[in-house]
C-alpha atoms as a PDB file:
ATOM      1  CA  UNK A   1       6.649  13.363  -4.526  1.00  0.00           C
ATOM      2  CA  UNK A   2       2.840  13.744  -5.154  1.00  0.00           C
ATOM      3  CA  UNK A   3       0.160  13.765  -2.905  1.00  0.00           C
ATOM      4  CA  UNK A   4      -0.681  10.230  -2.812  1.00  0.00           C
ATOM      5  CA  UNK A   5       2.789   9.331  -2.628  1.00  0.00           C
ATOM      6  CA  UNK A   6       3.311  11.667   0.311  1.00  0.00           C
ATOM      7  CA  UNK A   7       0.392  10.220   2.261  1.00  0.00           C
ATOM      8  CA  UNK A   8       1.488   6.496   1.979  1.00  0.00           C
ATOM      9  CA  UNK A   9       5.036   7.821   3.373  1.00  0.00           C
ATOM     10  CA  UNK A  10       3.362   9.477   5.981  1.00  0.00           C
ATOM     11  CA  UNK A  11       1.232   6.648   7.294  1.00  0.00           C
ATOM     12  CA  UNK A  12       4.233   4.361   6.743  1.00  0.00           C
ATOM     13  CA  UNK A  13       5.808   6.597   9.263  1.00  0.00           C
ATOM     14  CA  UNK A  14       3.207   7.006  11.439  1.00  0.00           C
ATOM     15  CA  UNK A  15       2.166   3.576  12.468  1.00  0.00           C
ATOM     16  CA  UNK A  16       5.691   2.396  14.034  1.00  0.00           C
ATOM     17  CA  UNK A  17       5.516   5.913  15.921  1.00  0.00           C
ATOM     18  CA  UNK A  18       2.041   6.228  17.084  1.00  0.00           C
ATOM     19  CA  UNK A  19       2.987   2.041  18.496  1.00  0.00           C
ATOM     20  CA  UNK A  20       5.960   3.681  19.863  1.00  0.00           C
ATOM     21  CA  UNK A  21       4.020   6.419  21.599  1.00  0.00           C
ATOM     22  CA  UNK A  22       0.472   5.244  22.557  1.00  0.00           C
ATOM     23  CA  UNK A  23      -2.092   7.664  23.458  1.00  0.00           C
ATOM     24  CA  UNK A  24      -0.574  11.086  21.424  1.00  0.00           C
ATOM     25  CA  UNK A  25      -2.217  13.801  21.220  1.00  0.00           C
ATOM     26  CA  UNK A  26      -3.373  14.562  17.876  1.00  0.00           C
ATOM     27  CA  UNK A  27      -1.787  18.147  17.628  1.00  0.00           C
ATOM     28  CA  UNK A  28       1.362  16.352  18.643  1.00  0.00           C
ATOM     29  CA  UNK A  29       1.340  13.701  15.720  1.00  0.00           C
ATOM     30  CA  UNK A  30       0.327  16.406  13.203  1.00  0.00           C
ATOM     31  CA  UNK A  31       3.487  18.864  14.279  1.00  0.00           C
ATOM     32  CA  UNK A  32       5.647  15.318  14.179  1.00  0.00           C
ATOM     33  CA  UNK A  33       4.816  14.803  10.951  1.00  0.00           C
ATOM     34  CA  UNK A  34       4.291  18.189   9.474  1.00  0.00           C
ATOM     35  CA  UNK A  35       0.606  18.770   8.394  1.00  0.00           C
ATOM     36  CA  UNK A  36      -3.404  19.124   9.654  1.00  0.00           C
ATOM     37  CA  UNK A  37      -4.653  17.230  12.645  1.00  0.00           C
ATOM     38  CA  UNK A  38      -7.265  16.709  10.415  1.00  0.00           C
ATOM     39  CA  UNK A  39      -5.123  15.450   7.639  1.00  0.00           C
ATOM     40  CA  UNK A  40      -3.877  12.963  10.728  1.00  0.00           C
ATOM     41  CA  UNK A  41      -7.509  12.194  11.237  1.00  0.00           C
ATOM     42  CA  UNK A  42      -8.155  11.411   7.321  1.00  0.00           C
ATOM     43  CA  UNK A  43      -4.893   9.271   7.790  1.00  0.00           C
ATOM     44  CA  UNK A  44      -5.884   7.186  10.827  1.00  0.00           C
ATOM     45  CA  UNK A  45      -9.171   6.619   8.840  1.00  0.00           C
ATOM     46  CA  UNK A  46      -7.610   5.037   6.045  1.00  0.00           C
ATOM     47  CA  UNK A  47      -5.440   2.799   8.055  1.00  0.00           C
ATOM     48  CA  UNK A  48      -8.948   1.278   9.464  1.00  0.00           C
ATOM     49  CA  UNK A  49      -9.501  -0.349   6.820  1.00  0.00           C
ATOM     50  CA  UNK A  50      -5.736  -1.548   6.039  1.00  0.00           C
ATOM     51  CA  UNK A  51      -5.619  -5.667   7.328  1.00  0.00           C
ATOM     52  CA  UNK A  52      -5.764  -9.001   6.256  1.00  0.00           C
ATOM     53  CA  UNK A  53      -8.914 -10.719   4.139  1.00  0.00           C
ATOM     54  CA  UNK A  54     -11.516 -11.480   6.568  1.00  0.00           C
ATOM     55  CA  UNK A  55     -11.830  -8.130   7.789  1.00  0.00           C
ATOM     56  CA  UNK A  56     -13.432  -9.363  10.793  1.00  0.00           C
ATOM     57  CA  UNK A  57     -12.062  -9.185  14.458  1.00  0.00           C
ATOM     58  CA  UNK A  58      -8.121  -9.497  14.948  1.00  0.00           C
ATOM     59  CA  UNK A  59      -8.255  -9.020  10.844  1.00  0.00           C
ATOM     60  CA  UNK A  60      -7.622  -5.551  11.039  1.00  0.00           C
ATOM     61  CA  UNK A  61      -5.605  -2.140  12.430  1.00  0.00           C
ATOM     62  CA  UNK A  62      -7.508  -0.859  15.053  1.00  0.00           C
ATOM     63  CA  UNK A  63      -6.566   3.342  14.756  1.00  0.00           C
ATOM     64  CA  UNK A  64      -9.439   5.127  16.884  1.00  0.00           C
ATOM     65  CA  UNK A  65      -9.132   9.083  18.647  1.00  0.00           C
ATOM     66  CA  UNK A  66     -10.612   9.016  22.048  1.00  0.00           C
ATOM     67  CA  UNK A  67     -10.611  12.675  23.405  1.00  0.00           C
ATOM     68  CA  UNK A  68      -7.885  14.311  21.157  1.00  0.00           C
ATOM     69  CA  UNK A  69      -5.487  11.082  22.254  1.00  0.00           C
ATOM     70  CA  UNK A  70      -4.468   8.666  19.259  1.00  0.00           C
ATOM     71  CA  UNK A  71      -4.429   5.152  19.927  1.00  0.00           C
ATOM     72  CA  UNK A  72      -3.474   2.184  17.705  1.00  0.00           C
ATOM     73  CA  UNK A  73      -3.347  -1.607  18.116  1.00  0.00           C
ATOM     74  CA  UNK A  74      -2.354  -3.664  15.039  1.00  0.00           C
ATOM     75  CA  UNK A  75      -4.217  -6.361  13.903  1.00  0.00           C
ATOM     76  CA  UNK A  76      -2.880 -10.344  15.218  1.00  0.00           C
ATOM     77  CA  UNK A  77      -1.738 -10.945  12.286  1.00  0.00           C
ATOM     78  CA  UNK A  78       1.111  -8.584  12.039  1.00  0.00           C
ATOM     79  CA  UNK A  79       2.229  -9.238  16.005  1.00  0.00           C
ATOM     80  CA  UNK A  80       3.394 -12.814  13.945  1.00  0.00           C
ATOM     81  CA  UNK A  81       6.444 -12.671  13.052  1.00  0.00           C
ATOM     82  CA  UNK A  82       6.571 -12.966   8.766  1.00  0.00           C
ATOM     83  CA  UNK A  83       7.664 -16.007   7.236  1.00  0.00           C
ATOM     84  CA  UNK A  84       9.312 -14.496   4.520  1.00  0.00           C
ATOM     85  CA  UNK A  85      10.462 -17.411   1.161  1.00  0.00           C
ATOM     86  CA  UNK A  86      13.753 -16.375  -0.913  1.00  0.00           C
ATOM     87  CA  UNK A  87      11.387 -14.672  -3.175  1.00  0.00           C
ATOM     88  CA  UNK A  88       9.698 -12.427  -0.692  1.00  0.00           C
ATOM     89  CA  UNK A  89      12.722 -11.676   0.994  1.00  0.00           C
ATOM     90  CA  UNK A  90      14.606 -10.678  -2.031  1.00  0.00           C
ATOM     91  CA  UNK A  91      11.369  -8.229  -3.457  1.00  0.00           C
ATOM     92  CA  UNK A  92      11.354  -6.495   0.045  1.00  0.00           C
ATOM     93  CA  UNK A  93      15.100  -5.947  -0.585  1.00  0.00           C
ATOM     94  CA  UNK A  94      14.968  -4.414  -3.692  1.00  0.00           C
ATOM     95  CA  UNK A  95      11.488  -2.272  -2.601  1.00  0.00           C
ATOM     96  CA  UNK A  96      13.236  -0.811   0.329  1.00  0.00           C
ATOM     97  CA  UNK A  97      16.528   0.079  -1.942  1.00  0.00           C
ATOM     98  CA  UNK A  98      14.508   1.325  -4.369  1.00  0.00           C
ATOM     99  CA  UNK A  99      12.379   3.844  -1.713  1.00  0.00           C
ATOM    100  CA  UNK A 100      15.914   4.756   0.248  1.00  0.00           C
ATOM    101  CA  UNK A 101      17.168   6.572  -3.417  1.00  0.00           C
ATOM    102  CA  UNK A 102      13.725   8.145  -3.318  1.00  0.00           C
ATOM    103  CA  UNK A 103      14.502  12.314  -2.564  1.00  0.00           C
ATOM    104  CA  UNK A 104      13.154  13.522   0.817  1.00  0.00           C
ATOM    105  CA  UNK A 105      12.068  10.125   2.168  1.00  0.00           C
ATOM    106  CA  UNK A 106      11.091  10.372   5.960  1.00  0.00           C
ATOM    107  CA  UNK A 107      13.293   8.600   8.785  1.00  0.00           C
ATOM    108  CA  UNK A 108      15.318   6.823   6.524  1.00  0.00           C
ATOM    109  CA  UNK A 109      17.566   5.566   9.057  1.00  0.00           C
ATOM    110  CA  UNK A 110      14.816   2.866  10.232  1.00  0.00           C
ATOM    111  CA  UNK A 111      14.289   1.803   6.940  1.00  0.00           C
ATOM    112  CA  UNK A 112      18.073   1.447   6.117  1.00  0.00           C
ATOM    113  CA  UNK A 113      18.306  -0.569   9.058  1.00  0.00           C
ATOM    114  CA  UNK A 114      15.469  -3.010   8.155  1.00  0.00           C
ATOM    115  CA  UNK A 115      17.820  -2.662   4.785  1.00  0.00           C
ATOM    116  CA  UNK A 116      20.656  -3.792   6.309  1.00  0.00           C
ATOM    117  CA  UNK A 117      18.934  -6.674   8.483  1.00  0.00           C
ATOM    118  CA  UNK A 118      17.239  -7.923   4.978  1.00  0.00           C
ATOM    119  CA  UNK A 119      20.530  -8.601   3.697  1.00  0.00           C
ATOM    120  CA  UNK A 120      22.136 -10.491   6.595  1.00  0.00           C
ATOM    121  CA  UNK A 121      19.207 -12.753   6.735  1.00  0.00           C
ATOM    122  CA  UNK A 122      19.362 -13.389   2.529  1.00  0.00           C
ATOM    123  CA  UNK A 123      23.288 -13.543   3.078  1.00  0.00           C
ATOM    124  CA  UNK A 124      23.268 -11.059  -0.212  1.00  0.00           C
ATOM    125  CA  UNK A 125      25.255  -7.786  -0.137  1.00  0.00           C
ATOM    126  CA  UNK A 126      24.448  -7.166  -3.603  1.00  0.00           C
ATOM    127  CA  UNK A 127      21.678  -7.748  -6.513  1.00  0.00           C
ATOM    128  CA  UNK A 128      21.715  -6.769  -9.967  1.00  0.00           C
ATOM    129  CA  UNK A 129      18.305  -5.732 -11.328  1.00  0.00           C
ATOM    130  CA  UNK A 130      18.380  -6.308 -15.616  1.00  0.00           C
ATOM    131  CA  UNK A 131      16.141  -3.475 -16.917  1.00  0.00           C
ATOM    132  CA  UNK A 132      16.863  -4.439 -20.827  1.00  0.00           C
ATOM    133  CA  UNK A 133      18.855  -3.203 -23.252  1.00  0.00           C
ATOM    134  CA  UNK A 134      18.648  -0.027 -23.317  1.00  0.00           C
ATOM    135  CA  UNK A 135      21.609   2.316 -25.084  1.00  0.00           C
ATOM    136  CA  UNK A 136      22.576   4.511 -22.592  1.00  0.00           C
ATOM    137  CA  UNK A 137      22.732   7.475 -24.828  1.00  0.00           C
ATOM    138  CA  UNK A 138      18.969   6.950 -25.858  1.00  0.00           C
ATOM    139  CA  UNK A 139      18.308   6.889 -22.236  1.00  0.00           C
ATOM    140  CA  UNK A 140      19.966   9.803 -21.452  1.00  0.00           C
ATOM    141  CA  UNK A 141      18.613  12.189 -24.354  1.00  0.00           C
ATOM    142  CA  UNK A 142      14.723  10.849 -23.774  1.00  0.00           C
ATOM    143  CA  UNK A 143      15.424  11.696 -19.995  1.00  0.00           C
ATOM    144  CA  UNK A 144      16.121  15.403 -20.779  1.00  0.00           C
ATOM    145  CA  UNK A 145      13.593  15.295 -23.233  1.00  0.00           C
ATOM    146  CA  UNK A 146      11.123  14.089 -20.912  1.00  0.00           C
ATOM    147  CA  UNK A 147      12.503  17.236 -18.186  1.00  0.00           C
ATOM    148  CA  UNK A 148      12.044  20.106 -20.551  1.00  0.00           C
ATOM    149  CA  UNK A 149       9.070  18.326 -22.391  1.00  0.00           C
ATOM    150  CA  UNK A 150      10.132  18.514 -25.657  1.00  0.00           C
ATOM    151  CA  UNK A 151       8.852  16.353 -28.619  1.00  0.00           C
ATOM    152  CA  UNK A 152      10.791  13.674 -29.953  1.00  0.00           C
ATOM    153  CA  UNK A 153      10.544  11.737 -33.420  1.00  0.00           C
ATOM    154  CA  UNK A 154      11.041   7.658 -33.168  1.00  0.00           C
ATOM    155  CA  UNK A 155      11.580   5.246 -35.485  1.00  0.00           C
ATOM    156  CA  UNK A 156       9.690   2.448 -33.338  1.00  0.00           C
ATOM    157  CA  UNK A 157       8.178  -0.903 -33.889  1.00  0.00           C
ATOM    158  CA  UNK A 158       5.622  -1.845 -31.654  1.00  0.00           C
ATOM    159  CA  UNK A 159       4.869  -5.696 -30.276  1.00  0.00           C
ATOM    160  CA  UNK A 160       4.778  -8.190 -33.391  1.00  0.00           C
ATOM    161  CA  UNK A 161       4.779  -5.501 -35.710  1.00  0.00           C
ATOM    162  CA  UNK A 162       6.200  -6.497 -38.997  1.00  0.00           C
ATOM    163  CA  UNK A 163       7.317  -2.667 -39.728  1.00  0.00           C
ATOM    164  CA  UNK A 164       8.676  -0.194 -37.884  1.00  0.00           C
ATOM    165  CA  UNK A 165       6.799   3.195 -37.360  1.00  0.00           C
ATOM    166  CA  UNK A 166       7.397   7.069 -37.450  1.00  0.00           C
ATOM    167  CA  UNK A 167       5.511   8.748 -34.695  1.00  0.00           C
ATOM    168  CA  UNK A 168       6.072  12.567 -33.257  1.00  0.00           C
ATOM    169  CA  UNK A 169       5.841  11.870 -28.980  1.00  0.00           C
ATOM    170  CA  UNK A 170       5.428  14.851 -26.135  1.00  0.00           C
ATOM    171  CA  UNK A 171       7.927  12.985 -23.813  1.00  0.00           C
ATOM    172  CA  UNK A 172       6.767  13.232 -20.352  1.00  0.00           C
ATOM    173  CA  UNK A 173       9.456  10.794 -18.203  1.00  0.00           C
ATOM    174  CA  UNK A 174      11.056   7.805 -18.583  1.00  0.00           C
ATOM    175  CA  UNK A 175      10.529   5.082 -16.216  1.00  0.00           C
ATOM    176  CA  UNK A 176      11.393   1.881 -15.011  1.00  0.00           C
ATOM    177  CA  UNK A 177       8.925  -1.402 -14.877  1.00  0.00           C
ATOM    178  CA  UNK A 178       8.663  -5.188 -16.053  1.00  0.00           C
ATOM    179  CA  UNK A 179      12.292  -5.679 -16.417  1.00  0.00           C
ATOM    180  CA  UNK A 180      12.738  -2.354 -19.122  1.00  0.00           C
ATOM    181  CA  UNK A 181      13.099   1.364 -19.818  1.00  0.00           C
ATOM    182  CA  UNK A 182       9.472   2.763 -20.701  1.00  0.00           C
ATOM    183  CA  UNK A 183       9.019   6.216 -22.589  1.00  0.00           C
ATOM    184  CA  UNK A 184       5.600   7.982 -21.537  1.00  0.00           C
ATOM    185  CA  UNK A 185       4.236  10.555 -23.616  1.00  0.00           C
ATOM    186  CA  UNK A 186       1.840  11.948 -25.626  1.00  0.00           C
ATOM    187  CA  UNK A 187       1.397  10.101 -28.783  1.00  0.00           C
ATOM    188  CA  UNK A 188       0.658  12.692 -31.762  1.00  0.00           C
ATOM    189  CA  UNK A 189      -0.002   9.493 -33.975  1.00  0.00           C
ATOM    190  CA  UNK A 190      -2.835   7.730 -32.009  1.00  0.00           C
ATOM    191  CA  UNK A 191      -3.935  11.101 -30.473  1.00  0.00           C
ATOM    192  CA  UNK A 192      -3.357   9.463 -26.608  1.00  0.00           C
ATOM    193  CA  UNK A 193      -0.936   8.951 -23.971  1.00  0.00           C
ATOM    194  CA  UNK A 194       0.516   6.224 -24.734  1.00  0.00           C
ATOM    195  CA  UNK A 195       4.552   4.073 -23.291  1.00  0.00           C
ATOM    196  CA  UNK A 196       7.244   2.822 -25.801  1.00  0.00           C
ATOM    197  CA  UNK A 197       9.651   0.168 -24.414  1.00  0.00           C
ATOM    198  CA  UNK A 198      13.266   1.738 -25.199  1.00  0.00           C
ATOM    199  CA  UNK A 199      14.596  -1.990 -26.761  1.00  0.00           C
ATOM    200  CA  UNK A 200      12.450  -0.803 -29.853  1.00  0.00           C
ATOM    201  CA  UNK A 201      12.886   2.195 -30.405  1.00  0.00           C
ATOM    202  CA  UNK A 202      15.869   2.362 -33.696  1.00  0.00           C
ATOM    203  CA  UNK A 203      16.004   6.333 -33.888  1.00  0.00           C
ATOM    204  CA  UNK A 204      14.983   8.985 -32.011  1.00  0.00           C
ATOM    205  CA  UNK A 205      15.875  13.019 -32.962  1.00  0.00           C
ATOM    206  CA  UNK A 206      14.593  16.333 -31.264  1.00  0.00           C
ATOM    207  CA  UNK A 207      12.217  18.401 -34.052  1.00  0.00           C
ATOM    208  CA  UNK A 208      12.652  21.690 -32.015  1.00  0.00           C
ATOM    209  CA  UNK A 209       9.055  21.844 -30.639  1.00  0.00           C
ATOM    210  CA  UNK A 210       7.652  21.719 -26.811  1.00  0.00           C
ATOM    211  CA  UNK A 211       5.108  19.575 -25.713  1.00  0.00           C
ATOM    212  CA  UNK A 212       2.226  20.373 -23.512  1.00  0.00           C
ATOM    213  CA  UNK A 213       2.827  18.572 -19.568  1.00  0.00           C
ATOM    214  CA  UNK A 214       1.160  15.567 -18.516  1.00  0.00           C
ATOM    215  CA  UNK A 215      -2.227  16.024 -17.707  1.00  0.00           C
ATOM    216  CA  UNK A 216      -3.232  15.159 -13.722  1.00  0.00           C
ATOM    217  CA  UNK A 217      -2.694  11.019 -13.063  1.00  0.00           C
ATOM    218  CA  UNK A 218      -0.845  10.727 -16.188  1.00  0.00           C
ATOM    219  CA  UNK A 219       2.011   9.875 -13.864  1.00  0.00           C
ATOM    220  CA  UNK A 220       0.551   7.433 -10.967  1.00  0.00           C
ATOM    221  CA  UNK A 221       0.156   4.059 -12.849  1.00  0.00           C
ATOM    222  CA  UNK A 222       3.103   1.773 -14.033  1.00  0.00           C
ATOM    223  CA  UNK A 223       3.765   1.267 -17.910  1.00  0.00           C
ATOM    224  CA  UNK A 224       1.342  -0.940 -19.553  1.00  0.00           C
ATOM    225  CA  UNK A 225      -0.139  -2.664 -22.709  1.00  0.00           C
ATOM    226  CA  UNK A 226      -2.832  -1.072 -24.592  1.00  0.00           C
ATOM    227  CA  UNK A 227      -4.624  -2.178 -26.931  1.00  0.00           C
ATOM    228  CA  UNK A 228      -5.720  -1.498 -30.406  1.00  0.00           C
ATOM    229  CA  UNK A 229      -8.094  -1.703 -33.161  1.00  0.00           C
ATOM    230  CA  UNK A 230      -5.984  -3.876 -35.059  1.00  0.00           C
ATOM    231  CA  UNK A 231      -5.691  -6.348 -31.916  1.00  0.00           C
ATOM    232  CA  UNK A 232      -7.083 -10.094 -32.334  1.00  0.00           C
ATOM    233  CA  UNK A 233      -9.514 -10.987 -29.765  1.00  0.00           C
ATOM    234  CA  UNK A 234      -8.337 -14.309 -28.567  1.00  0.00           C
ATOM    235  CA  UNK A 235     -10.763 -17.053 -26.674  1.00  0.00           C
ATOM    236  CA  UNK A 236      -9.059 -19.630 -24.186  1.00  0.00           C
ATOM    237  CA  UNK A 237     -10.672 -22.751 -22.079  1.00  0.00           C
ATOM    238  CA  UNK A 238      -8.697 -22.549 -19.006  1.00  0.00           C
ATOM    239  CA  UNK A 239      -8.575 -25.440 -16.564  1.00  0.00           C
ATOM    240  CA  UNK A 240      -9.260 -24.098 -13.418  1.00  0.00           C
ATOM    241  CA  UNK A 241      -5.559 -24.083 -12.267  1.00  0.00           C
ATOM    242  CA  UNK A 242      -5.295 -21.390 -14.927  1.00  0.00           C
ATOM    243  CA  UNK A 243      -8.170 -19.282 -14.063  1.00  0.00           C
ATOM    244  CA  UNK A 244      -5.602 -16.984 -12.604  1.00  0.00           C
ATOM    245  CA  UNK A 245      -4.546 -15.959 -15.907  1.00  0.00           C
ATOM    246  CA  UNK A 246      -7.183 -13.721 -15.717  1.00  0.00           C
ATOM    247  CA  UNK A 247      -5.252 -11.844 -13.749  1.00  0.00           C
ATOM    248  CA  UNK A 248      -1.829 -11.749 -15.193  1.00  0.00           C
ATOM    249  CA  UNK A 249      -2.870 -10.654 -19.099  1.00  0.00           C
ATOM    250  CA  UNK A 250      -3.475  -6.744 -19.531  1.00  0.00           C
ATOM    251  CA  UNK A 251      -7.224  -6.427 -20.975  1.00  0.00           C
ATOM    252  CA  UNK A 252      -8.402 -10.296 -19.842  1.00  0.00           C
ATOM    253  CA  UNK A 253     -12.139 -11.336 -18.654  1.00  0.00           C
ATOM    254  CA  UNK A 254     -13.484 -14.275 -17.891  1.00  0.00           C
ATOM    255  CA  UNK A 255     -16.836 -14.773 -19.777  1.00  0.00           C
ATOM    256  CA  UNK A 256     -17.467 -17.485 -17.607  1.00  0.00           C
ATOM    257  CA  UNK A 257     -15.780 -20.077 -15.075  1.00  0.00           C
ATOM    258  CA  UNK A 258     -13.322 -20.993 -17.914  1.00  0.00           C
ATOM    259  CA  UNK A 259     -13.676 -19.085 -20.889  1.00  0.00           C
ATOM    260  CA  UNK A 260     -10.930 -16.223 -20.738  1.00  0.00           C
ATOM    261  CA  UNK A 261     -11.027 -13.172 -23.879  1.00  0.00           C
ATOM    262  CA  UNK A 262      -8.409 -10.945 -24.566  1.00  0.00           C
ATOM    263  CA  UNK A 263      -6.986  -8.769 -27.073  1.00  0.00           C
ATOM    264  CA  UNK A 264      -3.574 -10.155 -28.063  1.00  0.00           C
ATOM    265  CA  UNK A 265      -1.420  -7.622 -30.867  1.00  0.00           C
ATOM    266  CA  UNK A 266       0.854 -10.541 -31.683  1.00  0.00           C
ATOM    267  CA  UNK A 267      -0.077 -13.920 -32.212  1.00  0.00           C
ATOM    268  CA  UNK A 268       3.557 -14.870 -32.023  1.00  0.00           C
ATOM    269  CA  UNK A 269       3.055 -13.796 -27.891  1.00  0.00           C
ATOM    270  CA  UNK A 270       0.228 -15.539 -27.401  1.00  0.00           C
ATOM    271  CA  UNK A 271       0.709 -18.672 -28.774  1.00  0.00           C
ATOM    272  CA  UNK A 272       3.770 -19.157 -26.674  1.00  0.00           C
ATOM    273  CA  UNK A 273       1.551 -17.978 -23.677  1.00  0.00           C
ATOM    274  CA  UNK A 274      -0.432 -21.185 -24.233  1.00  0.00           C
ATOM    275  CA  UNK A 275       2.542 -23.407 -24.653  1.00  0.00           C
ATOM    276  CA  UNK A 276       3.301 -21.841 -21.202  1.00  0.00           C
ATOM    277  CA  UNK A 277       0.529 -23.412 -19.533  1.00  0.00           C
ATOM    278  CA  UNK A 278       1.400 -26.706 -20.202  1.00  0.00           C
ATOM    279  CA  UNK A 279      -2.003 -28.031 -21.298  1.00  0.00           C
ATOM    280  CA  UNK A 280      -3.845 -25.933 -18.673  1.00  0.00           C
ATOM    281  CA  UNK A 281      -5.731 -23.837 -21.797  1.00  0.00           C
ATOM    282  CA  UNK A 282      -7.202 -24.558 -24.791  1.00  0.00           C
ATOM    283  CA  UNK A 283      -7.520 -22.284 -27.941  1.00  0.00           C
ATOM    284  CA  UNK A 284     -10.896 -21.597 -29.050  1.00  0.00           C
ATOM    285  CA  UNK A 285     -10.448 -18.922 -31.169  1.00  0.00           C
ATOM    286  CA  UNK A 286      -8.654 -17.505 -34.041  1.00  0.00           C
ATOM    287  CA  UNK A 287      -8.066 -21.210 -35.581  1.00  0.00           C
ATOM    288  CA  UNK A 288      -4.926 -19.261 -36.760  1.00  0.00           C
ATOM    289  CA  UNK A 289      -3.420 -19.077 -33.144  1.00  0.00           C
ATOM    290  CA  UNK A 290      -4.481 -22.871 -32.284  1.00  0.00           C
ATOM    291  CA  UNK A 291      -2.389 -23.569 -35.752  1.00  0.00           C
ATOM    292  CA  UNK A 292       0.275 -21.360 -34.804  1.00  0.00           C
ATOM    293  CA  UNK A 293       0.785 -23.516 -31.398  1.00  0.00           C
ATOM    294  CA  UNK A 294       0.270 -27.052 -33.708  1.00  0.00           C
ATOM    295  CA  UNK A 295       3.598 -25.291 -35.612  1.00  0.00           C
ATOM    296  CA  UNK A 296       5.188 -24.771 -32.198  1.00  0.00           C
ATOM    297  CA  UNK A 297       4.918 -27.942 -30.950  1.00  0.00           C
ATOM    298  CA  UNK A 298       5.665 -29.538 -33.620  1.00  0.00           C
ATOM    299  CA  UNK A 299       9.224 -26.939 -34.322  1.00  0.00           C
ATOM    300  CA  UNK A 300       9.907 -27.992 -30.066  1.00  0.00           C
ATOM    301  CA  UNK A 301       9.262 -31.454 -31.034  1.00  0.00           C
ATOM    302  CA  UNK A 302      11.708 -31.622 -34.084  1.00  0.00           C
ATOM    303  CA  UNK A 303      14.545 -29.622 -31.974  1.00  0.00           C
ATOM    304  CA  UNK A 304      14.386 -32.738 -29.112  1.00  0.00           C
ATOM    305  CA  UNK A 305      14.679 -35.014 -31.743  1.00  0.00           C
ATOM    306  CA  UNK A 306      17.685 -33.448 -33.423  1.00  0.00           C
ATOM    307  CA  UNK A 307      19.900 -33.544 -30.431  1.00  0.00           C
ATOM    308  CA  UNK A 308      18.490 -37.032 -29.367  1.00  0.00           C
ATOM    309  CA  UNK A 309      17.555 -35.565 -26.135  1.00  0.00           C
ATOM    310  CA  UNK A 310      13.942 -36.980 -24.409  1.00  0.00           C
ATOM    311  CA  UNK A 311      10.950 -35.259 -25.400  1.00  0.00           C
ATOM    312  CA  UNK A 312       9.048 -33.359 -22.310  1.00  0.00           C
END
């Protein structure tokens, strides 16, 4: 576990104590949880500023040291009790799962019981999470690839690429986000780090050479796009219900209250992003994507009338 990883767990842990204990002596919290009073001290500073927007009175966790004694009070908010939607409840389920298979996880008998009360209240005792179609035996040879950092050839075609790829990678790990298996690595071919989705990857063979490790942070953000020179820069006019697209697409700015620019590597992808907002965007440029939608609709249209079904 790194170091920021190690923190959160600590000041997940320490908060439900420190309630549970009022008025601890800060020597006593650091030997309870194993480090520095003054790494307690950095801890309690950071949860100051953990609350609720507003960020004024009531808005936020109160964590002060008055003579060597540690004393918390948690912001009104959280003394509500959570009114957690299907949804919520079943992405707390999975989170805490997910964190009780995490090696040398602190108290984990609290959080398995929070587990455990989670799925009485759903009324779920099991959920499947679909992380593509990966081959197992590709996953299994990139994962001890990635552990002994060795470099791997792939055969590999990237999003709406019309041919498939050689490229020599320095595997690092192989990890788990947006519903598929990622590869990270070092990328000999583009000279940077760079994450291949398993689904496209048609070959992949050892070639007998070591890799260097990752460098520092390599590790602490989740797989994502990135884009390239060859990318199209795409122009929307988003009704303001849409403005939160902004958001949502790797690489998107908003020029101004409406206009939204991004780079998009496949035109197929972003022309059925469009069709996804149901008239809440515009295309403004290429004119090839704004055709490209024309064709879609028009393909969506035919389909409807084929079956004799009513068009949406």
């Amino acid at each position: 576990m790194n170091a920021t990883l190690a923190r959160l767990d600590r000041i997940l842990a320490m908060v439900p104590w420190l309630l549970a204990n009022p008025g601890a002596h800060l020597d006593e919290v650091a030997e309870r949880f194993e480090t520095t009073a003054g790494e307690i001290a950095a801890d309690l500073d950071i949860l100051g500023y953990c609350g609720v927007p507003g960020y004024g009175g009531g808005d936020l966790i109160e964590a002060t040291v008055v003579g060597d004694r540690v004393h918390v009070r948690m912001a009104d908010f959280f003394r509500r009790p959570l009114p957690l939607g299907m949804r919520e409840g079943v992405t707390l389920l999975l989170a805490g799962r997910t964190l009780l298979a995490t090696p040398g996880l602190r108290d984990p008998a609290s959080l398995r019981g929070a587990v455990e009360r989670l799925e009485r209240w759903l009324g779920v005792a099991e959920v499947a999470v679909d992380l593509g179609d990966a081959d197992e035996s590709l996953l299994g040879r990139l994962r001890e690839a990635a552990e002994e950092l060795r470099v791997v050839r792939l055969t590999y075609r990237s999003t709406g690429a019309e041919r498939e790829t050689e490229r020599d990678v320095e595997a690092w790990a192989v990890l788990a986000a947006h519903g598929s298996w990622y590869l990270r690595g070092f990328c000999r071919a583009a000279g940077a780090p760079r994450d291949f989705r398993l689904d496209r990857i048609r070959e992949a063979s050892g070639t007998g050479q070591r890799g260097a490790p990752p460098p520092a942070g390599a590790m602490s953000t989740p797989p994502r796009y990135v884009p390239s020179d060859d990318d199209v820069e795409v122009l929307l006019d988003l009704d303001p219900r849409a403005v939160w697209l902004a958001d949502a697409v790797p690489g998107a700015a908003l020029r101004d209250e409406r206009t939204l620019a991004f780079p998009a590597r496949s035109m197929e992808w972003a022309a059925r992003l469009v069709l996804s907002l149901a008239g809440d965007a515009r295309v403004l440029e290429p004119a090839s994507l704004a055709e490209h939608v024309r064709d879609l609709v028009r393909a969506t249209r035919s389909q409807y009338d084929a079956t004799g079904c009513d068009r949406p």
